[in-house]
C-alpha atoms as a PDB file:
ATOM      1  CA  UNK A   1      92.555  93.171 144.313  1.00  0.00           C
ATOM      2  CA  UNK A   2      93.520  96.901 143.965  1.00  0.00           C
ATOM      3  CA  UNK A   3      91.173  98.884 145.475  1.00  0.00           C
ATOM      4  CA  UNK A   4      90.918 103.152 145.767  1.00  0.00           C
ATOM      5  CA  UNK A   5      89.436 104.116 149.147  1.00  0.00           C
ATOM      6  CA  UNK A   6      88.662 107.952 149.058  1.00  0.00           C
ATOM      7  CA  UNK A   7      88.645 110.666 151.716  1.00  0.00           C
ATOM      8  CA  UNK A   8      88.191 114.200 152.177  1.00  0.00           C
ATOM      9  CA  UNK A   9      84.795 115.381 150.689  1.00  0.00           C
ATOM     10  CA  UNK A  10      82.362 117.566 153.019  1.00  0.00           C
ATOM     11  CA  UNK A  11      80.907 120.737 153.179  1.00  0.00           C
ATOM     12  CA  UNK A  12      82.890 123.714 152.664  1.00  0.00           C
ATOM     13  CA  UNK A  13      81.727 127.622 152.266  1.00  0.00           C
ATOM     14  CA  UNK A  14      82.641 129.324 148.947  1.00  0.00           C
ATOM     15  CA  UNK A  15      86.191 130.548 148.382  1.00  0.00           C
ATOM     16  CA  UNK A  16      87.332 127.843 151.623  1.00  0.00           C
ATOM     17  CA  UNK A  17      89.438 125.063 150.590  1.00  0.00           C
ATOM     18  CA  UNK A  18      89.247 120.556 151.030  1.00  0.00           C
ATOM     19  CA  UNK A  19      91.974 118.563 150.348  1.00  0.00           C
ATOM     20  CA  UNK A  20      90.991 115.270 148.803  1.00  0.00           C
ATOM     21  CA  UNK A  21      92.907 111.604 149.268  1.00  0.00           C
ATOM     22  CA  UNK A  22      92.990 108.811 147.647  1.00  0.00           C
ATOM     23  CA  UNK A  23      95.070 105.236 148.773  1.00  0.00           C
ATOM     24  CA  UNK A  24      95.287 102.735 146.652  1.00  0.00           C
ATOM     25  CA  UNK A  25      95.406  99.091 148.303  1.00  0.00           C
ATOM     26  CA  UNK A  26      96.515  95.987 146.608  1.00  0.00           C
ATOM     27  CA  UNK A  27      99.581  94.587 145.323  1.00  0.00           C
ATOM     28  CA  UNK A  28     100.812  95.664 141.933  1.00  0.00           C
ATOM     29  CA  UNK A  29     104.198  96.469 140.395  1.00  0.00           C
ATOM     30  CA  UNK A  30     104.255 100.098 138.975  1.00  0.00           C
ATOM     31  CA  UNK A  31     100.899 102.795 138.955  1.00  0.00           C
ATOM     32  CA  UNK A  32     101.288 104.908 135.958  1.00  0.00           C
ATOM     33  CA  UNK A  33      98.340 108.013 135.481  1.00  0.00           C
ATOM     34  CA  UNK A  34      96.274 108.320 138.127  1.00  0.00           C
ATOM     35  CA  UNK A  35      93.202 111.476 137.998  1.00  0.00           C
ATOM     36  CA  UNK A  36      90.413 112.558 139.506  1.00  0.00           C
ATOM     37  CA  UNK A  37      87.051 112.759 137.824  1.00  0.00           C
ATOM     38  CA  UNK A  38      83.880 114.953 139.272  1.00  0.00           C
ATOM     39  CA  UNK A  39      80.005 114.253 137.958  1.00  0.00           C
ATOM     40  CA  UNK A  40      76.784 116.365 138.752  1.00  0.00           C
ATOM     41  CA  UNK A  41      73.501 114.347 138.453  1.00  0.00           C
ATOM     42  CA  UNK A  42      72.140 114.849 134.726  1.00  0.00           C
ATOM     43  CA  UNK A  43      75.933 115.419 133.416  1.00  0.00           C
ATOM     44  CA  UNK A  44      78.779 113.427 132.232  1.00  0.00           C
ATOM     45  CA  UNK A  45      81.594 112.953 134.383  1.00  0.00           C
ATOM     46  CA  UNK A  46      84.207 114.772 133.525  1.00  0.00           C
ATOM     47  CA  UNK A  47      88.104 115.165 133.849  1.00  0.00           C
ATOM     48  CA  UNK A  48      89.741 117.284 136.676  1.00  0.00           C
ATOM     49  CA  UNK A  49      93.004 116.537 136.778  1.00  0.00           C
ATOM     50  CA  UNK A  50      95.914 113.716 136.005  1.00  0.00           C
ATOM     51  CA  UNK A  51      98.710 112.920 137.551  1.00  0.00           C
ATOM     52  CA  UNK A  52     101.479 110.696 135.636  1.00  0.00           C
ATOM     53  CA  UNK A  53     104.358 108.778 136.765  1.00  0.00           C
ATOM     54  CA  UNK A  54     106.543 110.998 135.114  1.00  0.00           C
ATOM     55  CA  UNK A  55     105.304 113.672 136.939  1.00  0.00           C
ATOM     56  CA  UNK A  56     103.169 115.168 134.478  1.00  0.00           C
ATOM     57  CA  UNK A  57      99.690 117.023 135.465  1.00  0.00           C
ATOM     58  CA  UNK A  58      96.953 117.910 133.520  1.00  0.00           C
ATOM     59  CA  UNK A  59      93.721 119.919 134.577  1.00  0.00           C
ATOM     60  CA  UNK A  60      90.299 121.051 133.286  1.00  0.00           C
ATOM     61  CA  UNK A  61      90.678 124.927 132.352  1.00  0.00           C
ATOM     62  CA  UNK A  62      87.699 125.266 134.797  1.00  0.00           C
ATOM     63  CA  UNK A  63      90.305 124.576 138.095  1.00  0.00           C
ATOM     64  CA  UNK A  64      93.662 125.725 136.859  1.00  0.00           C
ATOM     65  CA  UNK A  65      95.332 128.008 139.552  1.00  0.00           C
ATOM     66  CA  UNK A  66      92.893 126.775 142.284  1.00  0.00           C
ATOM     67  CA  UNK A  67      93.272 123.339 142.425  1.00  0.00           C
ATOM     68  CA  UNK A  68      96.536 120.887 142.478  1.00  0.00           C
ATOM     69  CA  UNK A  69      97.271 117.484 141.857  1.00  0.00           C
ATOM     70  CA  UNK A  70      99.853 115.435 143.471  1.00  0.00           C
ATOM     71  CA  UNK A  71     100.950 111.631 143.779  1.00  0.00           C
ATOM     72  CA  UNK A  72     103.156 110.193 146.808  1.00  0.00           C
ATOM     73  CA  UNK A  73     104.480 106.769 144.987  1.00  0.00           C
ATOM     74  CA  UNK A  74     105.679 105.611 148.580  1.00  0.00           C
ATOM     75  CA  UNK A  75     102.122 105.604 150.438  1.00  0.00           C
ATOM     76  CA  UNK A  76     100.477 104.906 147.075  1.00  0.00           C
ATOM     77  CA  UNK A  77      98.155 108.021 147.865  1.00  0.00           C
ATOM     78  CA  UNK A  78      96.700 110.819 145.181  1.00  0.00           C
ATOM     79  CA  UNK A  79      95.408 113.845 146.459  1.00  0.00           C
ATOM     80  CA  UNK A  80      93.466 117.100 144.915  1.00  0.00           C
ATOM     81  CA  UNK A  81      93.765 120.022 147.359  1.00  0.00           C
ATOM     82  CA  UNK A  82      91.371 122.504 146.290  1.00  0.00           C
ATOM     83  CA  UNK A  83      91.386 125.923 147.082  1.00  0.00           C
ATOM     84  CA  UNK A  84      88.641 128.958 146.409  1.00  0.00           C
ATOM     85  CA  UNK A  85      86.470 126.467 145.675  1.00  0.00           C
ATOM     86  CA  UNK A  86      83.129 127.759 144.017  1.00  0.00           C
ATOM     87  CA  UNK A  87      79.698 126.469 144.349  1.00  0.00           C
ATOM     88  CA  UNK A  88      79.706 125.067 140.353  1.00  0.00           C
ATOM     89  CA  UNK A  89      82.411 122.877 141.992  1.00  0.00           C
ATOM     90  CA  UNK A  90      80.105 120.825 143.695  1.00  0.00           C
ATOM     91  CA  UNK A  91      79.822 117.628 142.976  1.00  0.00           C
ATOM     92  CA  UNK A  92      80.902 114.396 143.108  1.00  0.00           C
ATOM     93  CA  UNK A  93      84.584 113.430 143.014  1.00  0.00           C
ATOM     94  CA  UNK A  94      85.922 110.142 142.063  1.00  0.00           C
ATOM     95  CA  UNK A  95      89.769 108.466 142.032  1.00  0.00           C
ATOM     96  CA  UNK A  96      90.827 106.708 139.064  1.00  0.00           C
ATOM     97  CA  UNK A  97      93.741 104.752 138.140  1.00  0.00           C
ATOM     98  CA  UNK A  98      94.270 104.870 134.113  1.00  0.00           C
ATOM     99  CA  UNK A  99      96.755 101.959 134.081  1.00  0.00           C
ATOM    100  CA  UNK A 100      98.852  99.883 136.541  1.00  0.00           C
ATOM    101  CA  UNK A 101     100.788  96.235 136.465  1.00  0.00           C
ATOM    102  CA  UNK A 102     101.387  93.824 138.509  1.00  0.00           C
ATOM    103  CA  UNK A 103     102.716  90.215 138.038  1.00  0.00           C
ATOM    104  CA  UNK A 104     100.742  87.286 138.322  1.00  0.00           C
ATOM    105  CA  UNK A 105     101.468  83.900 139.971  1.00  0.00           C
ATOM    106  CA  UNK A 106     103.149  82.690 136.766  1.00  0.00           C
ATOM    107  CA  UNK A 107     105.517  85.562 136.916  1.00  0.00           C
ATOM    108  CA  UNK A 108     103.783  87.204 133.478  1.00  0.00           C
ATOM    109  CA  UNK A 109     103.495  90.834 133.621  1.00  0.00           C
ATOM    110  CA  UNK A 110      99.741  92.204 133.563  1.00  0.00           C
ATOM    111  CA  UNK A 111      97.970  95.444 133.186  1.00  0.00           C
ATOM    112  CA  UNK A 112      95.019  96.684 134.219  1.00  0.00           C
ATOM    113  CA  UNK A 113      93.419  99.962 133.183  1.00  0.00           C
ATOM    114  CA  UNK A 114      90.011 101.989 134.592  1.00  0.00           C
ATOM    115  CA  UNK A 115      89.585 101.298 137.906  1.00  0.00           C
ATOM    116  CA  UNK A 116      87.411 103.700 139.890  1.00  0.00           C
ATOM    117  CA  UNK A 117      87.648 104.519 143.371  1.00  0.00           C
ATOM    118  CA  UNK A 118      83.682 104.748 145.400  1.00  0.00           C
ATOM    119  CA  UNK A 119      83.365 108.758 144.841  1.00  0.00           C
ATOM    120  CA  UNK A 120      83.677 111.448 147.284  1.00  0.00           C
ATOM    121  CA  UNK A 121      80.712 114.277 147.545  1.00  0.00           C
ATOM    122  CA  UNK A 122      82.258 117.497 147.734  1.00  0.00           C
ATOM    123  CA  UNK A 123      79.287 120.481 148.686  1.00  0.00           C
ATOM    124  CA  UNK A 124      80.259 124.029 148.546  1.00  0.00           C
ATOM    125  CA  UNK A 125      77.880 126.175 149.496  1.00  0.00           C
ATOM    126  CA  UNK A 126      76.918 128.939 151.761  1.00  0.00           C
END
């Protein structure tokens, strides 16, 4: 039972700044990409950034330069700090896991992909 619990959304003025967490509970053996996704109601959701084992990132052209995404593998926590945020940033912001394995009771190797953490509303506005 892996489960993301997000934290960090709120209300913020233009050009201030949130940092966004996500822990991920749960036993498993090895997280691979992790990102975070943001959605405005009537749009898709969309990719903001990924963050892979490797240490590989990724981000929408729309947050490069204000926004970074990092991954501590020991507390099993993602995080987005976002900086001179804007108010087309609004929205809300959800954890995902792409891909992670654990083993089972009969010792076999498994791996799960897409799982979503509950979504974060992040507000900026003056």
């Amino acid at each position: 039972q892996v489960q993301l619990v997000e934290s960090g959304g709120g209300l913020v003025e233009p050009g201030g700044s949130l940092r966004l967490s996500c822990a991920v509970s749960g036993s498993l053996f090895r997280l691979y990409t992790m990102g975070w996704y943001r959605q405005v109601p009537g749009k898709a959701r969309e990719l903001v950034a990924t963050a892979a084992l490797g240490g590989g990132t990724n981000y929408a052209d729309s947050v490069k330069g204000r926004f970074t995404i990092s991954r501590d593998d020991v507390k099993r926590t993602l995080y987005l700090q976002m900086n001179s945020l804007k108010p087309e940033d609004t929205a809300v912001y959800y954890c995902k896991i792409e891909k992670f394995t654990y083993y089972d009771l009969e010792g076999v190797l498994r791996t799960i992909v897409d799982v979503w953490g509950q979504g974060t509303l992040v507000a900026v506005s003056s």
